[in-house]
Protein backbone atom coordinates (compact mmCIF):
# COMPACT_ATOMS: atom_id res chain seq x y z
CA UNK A 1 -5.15 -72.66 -15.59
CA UNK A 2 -3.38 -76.17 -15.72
CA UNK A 3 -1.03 -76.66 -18.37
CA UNK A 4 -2.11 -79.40 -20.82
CA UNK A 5 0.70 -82.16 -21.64
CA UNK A 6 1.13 -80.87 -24.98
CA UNK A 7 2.07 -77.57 -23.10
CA UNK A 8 4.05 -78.91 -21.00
CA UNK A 9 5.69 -81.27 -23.85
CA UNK A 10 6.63 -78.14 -25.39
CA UNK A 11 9.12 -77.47 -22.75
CA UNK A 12 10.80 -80.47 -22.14
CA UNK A 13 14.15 -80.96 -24.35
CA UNK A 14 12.60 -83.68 -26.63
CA UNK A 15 15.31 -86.32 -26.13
CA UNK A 16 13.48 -89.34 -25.35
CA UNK A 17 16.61 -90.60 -23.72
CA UNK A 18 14.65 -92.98 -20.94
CA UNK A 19 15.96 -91.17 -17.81
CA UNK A 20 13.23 -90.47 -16.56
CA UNK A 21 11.74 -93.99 -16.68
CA UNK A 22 9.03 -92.55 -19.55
CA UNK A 23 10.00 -94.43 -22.89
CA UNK A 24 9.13 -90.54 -24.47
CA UNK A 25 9.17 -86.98 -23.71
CA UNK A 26 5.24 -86.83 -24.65
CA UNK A 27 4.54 -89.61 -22.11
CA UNK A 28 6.12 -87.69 -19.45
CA UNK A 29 4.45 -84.66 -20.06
CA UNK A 30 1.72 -86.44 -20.14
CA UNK A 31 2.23 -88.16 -17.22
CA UNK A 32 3.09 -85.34 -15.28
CA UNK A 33 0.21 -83.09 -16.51
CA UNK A 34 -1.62 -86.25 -14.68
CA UNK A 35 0.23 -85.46 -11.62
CA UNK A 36 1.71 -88.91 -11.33
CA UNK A 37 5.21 -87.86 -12.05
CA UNK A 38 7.12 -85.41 -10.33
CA UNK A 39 9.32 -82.46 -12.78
CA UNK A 40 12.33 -83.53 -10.83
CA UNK A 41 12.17 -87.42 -12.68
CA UNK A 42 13.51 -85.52 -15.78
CA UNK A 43 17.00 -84.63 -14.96
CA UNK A 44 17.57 -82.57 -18.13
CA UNK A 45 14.71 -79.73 -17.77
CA UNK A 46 16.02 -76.25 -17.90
CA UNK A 47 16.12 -73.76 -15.45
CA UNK A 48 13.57 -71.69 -17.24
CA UNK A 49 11.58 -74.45 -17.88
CA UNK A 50 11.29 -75.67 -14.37
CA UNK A 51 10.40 -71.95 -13.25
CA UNK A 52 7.69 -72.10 -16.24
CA UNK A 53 6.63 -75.60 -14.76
CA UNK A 54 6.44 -74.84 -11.34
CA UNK A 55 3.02 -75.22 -11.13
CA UNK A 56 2.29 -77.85 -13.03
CA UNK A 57 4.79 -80.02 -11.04
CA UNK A 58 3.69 -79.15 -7.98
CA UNK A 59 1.55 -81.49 -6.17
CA UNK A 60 -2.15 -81.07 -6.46
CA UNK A 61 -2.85 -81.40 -2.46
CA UNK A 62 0.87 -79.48 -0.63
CA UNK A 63 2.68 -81.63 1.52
CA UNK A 64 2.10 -80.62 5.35
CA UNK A 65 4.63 -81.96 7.73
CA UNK A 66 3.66 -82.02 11.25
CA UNK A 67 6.60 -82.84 13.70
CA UNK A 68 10.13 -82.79 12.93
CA UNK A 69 12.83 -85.34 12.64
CA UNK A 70 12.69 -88.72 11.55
CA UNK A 71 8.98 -88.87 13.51
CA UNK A 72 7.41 -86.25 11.93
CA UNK A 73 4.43 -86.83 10.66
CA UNK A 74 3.28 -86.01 6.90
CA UNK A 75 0.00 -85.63 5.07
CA UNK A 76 -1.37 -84.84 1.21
CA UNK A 77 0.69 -84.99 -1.70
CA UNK A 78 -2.01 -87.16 -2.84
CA UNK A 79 -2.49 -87.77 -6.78
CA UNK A 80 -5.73 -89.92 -7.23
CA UNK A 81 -9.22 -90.00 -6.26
CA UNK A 82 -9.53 -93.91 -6.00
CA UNK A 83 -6.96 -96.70 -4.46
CA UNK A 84 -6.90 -98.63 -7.60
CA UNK A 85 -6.10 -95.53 -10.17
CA UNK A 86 -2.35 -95.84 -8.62
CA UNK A 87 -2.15 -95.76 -4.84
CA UNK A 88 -2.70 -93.56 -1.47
CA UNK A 89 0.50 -92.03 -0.65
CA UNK A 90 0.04 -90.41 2.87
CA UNK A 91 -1.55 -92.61 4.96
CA UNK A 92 -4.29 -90.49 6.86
CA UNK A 93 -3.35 -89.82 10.40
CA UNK A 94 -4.95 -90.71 13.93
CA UNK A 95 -5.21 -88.36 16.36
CA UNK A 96 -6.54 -88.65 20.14
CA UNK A 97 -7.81 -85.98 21.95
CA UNK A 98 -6.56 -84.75 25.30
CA UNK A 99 -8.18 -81.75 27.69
CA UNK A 100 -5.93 -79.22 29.25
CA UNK A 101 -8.53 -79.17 32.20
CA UNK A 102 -7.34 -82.56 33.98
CA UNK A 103 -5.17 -82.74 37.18
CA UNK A 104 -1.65 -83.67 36.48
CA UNK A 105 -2.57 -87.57 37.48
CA UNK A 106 -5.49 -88.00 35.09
CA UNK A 107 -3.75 -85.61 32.27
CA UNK A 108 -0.37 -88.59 33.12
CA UNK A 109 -3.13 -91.37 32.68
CA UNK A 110 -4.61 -90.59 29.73
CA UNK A 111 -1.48 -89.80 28.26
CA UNK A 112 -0.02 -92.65 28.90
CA UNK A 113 -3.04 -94.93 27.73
CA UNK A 114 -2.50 -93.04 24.29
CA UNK A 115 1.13 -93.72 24.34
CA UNK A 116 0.38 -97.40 24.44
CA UNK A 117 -1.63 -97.32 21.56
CA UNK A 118 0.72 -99.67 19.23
CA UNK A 119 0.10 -102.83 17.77
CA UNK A 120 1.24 -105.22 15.43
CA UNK A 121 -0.46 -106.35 12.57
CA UNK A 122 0.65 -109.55 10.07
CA UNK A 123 4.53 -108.17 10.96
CA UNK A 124 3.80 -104.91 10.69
CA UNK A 125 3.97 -102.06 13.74
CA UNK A 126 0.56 -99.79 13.29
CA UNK A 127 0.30 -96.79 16.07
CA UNK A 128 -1.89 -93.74 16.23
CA UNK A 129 0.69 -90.73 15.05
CA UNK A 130 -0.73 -87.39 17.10
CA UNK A 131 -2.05 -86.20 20.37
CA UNK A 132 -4.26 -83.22 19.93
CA UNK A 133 -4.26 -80.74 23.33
CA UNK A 134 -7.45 -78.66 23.42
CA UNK A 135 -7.92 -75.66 25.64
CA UNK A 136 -10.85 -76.17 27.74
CA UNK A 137 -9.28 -74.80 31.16
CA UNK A 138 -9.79 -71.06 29.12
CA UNK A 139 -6.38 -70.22 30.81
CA UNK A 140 -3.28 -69.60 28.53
CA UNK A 141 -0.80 -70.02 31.04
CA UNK A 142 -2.59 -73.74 32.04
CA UNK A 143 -2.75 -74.71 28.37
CA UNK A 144 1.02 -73.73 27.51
CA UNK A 145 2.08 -75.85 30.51
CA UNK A 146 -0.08 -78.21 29.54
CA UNK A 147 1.60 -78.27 26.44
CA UNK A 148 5.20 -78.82 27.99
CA UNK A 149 4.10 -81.25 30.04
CA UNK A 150 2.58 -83.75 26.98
CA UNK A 151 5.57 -82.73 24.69
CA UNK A 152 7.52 -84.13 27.76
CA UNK A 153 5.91 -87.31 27.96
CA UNK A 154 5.20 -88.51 24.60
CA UNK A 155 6.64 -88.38 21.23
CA UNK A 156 3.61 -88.63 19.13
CA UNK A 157 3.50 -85.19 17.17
CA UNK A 158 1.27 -82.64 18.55
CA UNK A 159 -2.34 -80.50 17.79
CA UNK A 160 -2.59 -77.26 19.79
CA UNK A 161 -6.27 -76.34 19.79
CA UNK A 162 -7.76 -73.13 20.56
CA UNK A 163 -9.39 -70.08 19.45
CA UNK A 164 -7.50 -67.54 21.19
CA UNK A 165 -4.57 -66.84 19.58
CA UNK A 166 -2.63 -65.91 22.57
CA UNK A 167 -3.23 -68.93 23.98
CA UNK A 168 -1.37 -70.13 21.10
CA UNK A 169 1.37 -68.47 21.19
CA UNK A 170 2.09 -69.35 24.19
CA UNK A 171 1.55 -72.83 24.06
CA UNK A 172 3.52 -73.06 20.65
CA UNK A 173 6.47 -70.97 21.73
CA UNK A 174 6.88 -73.80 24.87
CA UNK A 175 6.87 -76.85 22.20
CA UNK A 176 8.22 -74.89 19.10
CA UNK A 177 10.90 -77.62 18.44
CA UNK A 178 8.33 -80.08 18.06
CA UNK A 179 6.69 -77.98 15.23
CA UNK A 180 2.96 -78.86 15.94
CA UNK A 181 0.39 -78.84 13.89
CA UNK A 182 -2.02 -75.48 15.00
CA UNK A 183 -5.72 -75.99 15.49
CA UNK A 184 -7.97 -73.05 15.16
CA UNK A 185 -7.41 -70.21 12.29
CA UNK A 186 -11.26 -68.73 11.71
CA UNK A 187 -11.97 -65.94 9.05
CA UNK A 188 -11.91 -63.29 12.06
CA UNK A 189 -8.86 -64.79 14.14
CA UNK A 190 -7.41 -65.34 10.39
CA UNK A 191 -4.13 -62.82 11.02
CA UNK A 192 -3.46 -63.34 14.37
CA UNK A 193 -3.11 -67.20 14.05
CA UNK A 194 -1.43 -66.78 10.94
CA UNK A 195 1.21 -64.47 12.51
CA UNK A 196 1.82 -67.33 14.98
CA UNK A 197 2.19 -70.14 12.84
CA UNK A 198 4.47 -68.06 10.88
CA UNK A 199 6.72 -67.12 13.58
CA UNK A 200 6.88 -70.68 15.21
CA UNK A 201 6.97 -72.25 11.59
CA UNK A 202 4.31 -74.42 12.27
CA UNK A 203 1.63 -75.73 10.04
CA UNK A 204 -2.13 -73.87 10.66
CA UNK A 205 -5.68 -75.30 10.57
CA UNK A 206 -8.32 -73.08 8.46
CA UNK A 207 -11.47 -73.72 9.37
CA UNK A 208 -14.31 -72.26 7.91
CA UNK A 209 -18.47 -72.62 7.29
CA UNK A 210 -18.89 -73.39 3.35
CA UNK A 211 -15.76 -74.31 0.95
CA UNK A 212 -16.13 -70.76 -0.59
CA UNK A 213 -14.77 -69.27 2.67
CA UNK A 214 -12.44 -71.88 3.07
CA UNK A 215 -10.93 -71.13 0.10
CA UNK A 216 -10.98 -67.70 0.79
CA UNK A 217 -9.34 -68.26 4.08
CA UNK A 218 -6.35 -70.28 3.29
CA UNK A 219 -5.33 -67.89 0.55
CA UNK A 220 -5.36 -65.47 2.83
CA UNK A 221 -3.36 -67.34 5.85
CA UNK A 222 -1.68 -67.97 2.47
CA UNK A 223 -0.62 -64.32 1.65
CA UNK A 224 0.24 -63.79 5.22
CA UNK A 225 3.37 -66.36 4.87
CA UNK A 226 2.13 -69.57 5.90
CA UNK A 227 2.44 -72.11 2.73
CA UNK A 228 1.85 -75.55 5.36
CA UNK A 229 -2.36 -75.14 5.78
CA UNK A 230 -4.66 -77.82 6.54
CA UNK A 231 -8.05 -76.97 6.11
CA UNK A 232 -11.50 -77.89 8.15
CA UNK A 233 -15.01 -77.28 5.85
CA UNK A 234 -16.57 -77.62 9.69
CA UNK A 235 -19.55 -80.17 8.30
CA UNK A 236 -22.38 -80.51 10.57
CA UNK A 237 -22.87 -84.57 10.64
CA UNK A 238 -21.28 -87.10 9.18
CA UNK A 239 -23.01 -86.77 5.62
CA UNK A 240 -22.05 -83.36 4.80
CA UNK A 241 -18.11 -84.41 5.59
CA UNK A 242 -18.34 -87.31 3.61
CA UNK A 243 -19.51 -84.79 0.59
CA UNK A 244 -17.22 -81.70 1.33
CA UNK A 245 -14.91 -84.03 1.60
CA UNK A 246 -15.13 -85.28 -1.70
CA UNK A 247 -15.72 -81.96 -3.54
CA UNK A 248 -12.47 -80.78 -1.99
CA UNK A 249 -10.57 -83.73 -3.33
CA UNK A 250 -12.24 -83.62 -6.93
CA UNK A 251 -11.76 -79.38 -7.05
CA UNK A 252 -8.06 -80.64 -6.02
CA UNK A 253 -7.15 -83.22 -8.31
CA UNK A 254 -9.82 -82.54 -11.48
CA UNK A 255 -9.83 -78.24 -11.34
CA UNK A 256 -6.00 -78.30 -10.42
CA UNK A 257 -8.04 -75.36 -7.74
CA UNK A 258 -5.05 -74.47 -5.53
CA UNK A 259 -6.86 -72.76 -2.91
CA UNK A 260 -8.58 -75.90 -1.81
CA UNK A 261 -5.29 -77.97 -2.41
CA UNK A 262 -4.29 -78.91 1.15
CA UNK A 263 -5.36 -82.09 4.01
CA UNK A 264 -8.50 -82.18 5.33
CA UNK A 265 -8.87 -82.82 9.07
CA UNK A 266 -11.90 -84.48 10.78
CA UNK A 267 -12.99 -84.25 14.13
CA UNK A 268 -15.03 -87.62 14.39
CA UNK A 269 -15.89 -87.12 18.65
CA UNK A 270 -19.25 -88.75 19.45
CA UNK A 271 -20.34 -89.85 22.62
CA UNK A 272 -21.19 -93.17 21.64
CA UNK A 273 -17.69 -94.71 21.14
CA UNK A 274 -18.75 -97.13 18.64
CA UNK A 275 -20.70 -94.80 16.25
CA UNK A 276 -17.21 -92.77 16.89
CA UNK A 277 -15.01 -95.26 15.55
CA UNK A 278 -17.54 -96.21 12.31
CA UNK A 279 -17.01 -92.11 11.57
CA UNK A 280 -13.65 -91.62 12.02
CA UNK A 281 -13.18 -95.60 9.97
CA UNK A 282 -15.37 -93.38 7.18
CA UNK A 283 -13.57 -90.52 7.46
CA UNK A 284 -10.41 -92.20 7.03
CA UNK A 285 -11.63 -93.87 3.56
CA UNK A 286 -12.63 -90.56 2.19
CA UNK A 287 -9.87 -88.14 2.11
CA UNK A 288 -9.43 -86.96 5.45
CA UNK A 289 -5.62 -86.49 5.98
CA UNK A 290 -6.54 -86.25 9.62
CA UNK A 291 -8.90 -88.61 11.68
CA UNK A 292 -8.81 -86.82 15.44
CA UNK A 293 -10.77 -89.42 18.10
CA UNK A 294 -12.15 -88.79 21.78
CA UNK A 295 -12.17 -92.57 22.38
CA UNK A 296 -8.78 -94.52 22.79
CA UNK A 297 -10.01 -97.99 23.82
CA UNK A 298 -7.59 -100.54 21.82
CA UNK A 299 -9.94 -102.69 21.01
CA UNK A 300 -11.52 -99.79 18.53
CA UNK A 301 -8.07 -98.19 18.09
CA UNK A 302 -7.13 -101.57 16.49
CA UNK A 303 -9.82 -101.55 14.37
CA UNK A 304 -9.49 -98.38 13.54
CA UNK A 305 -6.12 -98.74 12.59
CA UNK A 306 -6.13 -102.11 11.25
CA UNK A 307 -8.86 -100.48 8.43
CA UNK A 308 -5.97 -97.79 7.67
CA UNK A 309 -3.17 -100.16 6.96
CA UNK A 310 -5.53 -102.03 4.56
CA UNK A 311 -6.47 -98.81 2.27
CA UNK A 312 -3.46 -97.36 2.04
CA UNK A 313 -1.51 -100.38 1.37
CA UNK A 314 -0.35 -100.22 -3.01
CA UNK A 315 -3.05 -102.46 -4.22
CA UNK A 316 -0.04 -103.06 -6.77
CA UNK A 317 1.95 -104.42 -4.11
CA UNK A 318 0.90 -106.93 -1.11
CA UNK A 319 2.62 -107.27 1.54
CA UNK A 320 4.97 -109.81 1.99
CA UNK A 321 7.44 -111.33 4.49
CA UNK A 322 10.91 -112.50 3.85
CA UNK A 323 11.57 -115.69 1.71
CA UNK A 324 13.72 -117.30 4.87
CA UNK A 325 12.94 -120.15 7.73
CA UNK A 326 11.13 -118.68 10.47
CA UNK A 327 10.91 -120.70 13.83
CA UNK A 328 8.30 -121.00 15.98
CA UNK A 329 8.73 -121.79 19.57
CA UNK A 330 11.39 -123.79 20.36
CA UNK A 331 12.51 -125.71 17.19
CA UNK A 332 15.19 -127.87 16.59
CA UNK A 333 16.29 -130.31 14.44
CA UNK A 334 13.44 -132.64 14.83
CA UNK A 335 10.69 -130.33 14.34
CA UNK A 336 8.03 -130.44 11.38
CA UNK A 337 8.83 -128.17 8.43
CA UNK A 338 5.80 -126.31 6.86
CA UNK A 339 5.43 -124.94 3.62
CA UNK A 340 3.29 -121.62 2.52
CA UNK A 341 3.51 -118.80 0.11
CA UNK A 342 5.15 -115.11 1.68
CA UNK A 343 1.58 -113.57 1.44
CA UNK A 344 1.72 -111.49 4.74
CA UNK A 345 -1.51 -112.71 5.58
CA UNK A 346 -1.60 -116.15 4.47
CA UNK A 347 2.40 -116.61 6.49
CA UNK A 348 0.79 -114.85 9.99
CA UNK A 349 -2.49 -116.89 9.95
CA UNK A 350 -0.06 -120.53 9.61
CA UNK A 351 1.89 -118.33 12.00
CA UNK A 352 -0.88 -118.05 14.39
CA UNK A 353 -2.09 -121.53 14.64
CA UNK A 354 0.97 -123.11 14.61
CA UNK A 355 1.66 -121.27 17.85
CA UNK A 356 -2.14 -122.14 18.77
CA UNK A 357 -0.89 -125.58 18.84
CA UNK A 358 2.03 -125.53 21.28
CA UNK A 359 4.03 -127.56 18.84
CA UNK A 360 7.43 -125.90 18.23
CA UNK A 361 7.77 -125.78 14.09
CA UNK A 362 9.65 -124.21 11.54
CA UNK A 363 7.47 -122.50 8.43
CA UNK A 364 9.50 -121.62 5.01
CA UNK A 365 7.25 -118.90 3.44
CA UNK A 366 8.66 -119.13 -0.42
CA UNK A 367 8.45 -116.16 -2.54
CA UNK A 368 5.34 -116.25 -4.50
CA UNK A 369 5.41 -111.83 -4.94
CA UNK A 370 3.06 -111.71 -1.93
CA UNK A 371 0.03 -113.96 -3.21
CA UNK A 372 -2.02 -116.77 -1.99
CA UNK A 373 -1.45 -120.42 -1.65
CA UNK A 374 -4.15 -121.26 -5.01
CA UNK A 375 -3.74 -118.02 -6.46
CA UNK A 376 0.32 -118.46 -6.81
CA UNK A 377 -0.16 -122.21 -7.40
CA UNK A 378 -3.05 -120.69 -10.47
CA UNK A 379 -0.26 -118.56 -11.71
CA UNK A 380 2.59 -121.13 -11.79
CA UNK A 381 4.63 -119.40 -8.91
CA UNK A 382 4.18 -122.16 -6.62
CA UNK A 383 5.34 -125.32 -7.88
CA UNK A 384 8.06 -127.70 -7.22
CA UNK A 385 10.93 -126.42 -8.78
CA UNK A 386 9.66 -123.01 -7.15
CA UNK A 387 9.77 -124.74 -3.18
CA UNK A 388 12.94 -126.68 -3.72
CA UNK A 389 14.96 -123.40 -4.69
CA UNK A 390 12.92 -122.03 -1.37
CA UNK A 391 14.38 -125.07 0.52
CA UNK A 392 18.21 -124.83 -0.89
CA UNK A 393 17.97 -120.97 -0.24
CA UNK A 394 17.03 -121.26 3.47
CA UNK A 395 19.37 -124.52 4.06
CA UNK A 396 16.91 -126.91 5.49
CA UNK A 397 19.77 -130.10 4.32
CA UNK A 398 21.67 -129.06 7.37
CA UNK A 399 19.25 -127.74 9.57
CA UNK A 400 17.00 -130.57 9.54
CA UNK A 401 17.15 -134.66 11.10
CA UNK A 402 14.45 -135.76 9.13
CA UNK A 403 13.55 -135.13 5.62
CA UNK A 404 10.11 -134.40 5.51
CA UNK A 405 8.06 -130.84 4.36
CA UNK A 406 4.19 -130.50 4.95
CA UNK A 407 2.63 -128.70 2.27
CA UNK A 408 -0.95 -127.17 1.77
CA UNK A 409 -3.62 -129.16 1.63
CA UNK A 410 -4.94 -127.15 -1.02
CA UNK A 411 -1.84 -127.86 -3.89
CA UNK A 412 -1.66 -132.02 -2.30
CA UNK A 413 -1.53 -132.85 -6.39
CA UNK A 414 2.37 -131.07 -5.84
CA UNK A 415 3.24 -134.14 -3.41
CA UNK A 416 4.68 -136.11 -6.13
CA UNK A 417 6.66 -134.15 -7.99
CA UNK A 418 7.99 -132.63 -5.06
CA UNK A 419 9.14 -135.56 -3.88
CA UNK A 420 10.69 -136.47 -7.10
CA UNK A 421 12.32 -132.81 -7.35
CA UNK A 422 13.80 -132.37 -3.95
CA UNK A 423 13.84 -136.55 -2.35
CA UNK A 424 12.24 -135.44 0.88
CA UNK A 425 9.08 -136.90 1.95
CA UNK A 426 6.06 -134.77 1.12
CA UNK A 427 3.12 -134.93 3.80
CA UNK A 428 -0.07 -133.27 2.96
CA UNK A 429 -1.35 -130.69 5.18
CA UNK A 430 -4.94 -129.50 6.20
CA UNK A 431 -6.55 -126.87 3.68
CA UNK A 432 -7.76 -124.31 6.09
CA UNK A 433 -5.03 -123.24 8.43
CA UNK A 434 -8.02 -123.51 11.65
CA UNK A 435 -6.83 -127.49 11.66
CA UNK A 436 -3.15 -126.96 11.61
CA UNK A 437 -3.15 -127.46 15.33
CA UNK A 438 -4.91 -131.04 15.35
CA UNK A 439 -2.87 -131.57 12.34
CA UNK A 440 0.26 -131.31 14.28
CA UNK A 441 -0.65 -133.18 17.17
């Protein structure tokens, strides 16, 4: 049963002293009874308390690394059931799927269409993170070369899937350095697989028909050594994921019930690529710790991925770009100066069109904590005082011929006093960034 935070209150040393950032003792009990602290924030615990707290400190979903080294890839630890509770804290991972039954040029192709799979988004780098290998040639010896061969050639981390767990153990021992992540642990291969993810010291994949043998199955790949599981409630369509799905997270998080406390993976395949990437886009918002695709078109994989950088960015947090002069093109001294807030996505879209225009520029995105031209202007975090500190920080006085600064049209009623505050001349810019281009010209 989970301790309450009165029980766990009772073992903390009742100092208040601050160090753990709680202003109380009670509030970090309680706080970590809410599994949104970690034991380890209290740096005066006893020994015989942390033993007693073990399992109240421990994360509700375990933490399942799949990879090693500074690539690795790493899923659940997860605290909430909704984004705006606190945040998501392991951003779910893509996988694409690739057959061991392709000759060595069309296994090389598709391979290397995955690799390419990286974009950037509003100054950000977004990639898919795994490569799953399945065993359709029914040979071991073809699927454990196949296996060299990919962990040769890529370094995404890697799914071995089969049901034969010779297969896998001979595929694993070839890559066993890159510790991937292996697919295919039933109730009646249960053993086998778990004696070769325990060897190799690789995470496992339970799988199972209803969440009662699920649970039954990872505490017994449990027992038999393996503590990394990531578990599969095999749902027949799209509806039944979306609701095992969410009973496993609430039995996680709301029952503290440890033998359903590990990543989901979903296998969203479909043989309509579009319907594949709206499954795998609802998988993604709805617990899956694992989103494994057939289709790697980057068009979709964009999408795709573009949807995962917006849900598991901290809602408490938006992104933001450096407070610093950014050229575009090839500026100089004589080019126009324009003003915006270091919203990610506001700074990339004046980004965008002033490249759109072919008119070399430099932008000064001041710090507004990552918020919107009228929303920071609304909150007073935008105003002249605000920009000419912007201006004195990035140097525009020496960098600069003229003496002029375009501003949003949206915050024109700042062209006065910005004048007045900084003696440059203030011009007036469009409000909507889609006539920035004609605006320059």
């Amino acid at each position: 049963m989970a301790l309450t935070g009165l029980d766990i209150f009772k073992m903390l040393p009742k100092t208040n002293c601050g160090d753990c950032g709680k202003p109380t003792c009670l509030a970090f009990a309680m706080a970590l009874a809410g599994k949104t602290v970690a034991l380890a924030d209290c740096p005066h615990v006893s020994e015989e308390a942390k033993i007693a707290l073990e399992g109240a400190s421990a994360p509700p979903i375990k933490l399942v690394t799949v990879g090693a080294g500074e690539g690795a890839f790493k899923t659940g630890a997860e605290t909430v059931m909704f984004r705006h509770e606190e945040k998501f804290h392991s951003p779910t991972g893509v996988a694409v799927s690739l057959r061991d039954d392709l000759d060595e040029a069309a296994f090389d192709g598709r391979l290397a269409e995955i690799n390419a799979l990286r974009f950037e988004r509003v100054g950000q780098h977004i990639a898919v993170d795994l490569v799953l290998l399945e065993d359709r040639n029914g040979d071991g010896d073809v699927f454990a070369r196949s296996a060299e061969r990919l962990a040769a050639r890529t370094d995404l981390n890697i799914i071995l899937r089969t049901e034969n767990p010779e297969h896998m153990r001979a595929a694993a021992g070839r890559i066993k350095a890159r510790r991937p992540l292996l697919c295919g642990a039933r109730p009646d291969t249960a053993e086998a697989m778990a004696a070769v993810a325990k060897e190799m010291d690789c995470p496992l994949v339970a799988r199972a028909d209803s969440l009662e043998a699920l649970a039954a199955l990872a505490e017994k790949i449990k027992a038999a050594g393996v503590e990394e599981i990531v578990i599969d409630p095999a749902p027949k369509n799209p509806a039944e994921a979306l609701s095992l799905f969410t009973s496993v997270r609430r039995l996680a998080l709301k029952k503290t019930f440890r033998a359903l406390g590990y990543p989901l993976i979903a296998f969203a395949c479909n043989a309509d690529p579009a319907q594949e990437t709206l499954d795998a886009g609802a998988y993604l918002c709805n617990y899956a710790g694992i989103v494994v695709v057939d289709d790697c078109e980057p068009g979709r994989m964009l999408s795709l991925l573009t949807l995962r950088m917006n849900i598991f960015t901290d809602p408490q947090k938006p992104v933001q770009v450096e407070e610093k002069l950014y050229a575009v093109g090839n500026a100089d001294e004589n080019s126009p100066l324009l003003c915006t807030t270091n919203f990610s996505l506001t700074y990339y879209t004046v980004q965008g069109e002033v490249e759109t225009s072919r008119r070399p520029a430099y932008i000064l995105p001041v710090d507004t904590e990552g918020t919107s031209v009228l929303t920071a202007y609304s909150a007073d975090k935008f105003n002249e005082k605000i920009i000419h500190k912007a201006m004195q920080k990035a140097g525009v006085d020496s960098v600069f011929k003229h003496r002029k600064i375009i501003i949003p049209g949206y915050v024109a009623v700042l062209s006065g006093k910005l004048e007045a505050e900084t003696g440059w001349e203030v011009l007036v810019g469009p409000r909507e960034a889609s006539f920035i281009p004609k605006f320059l010209k």
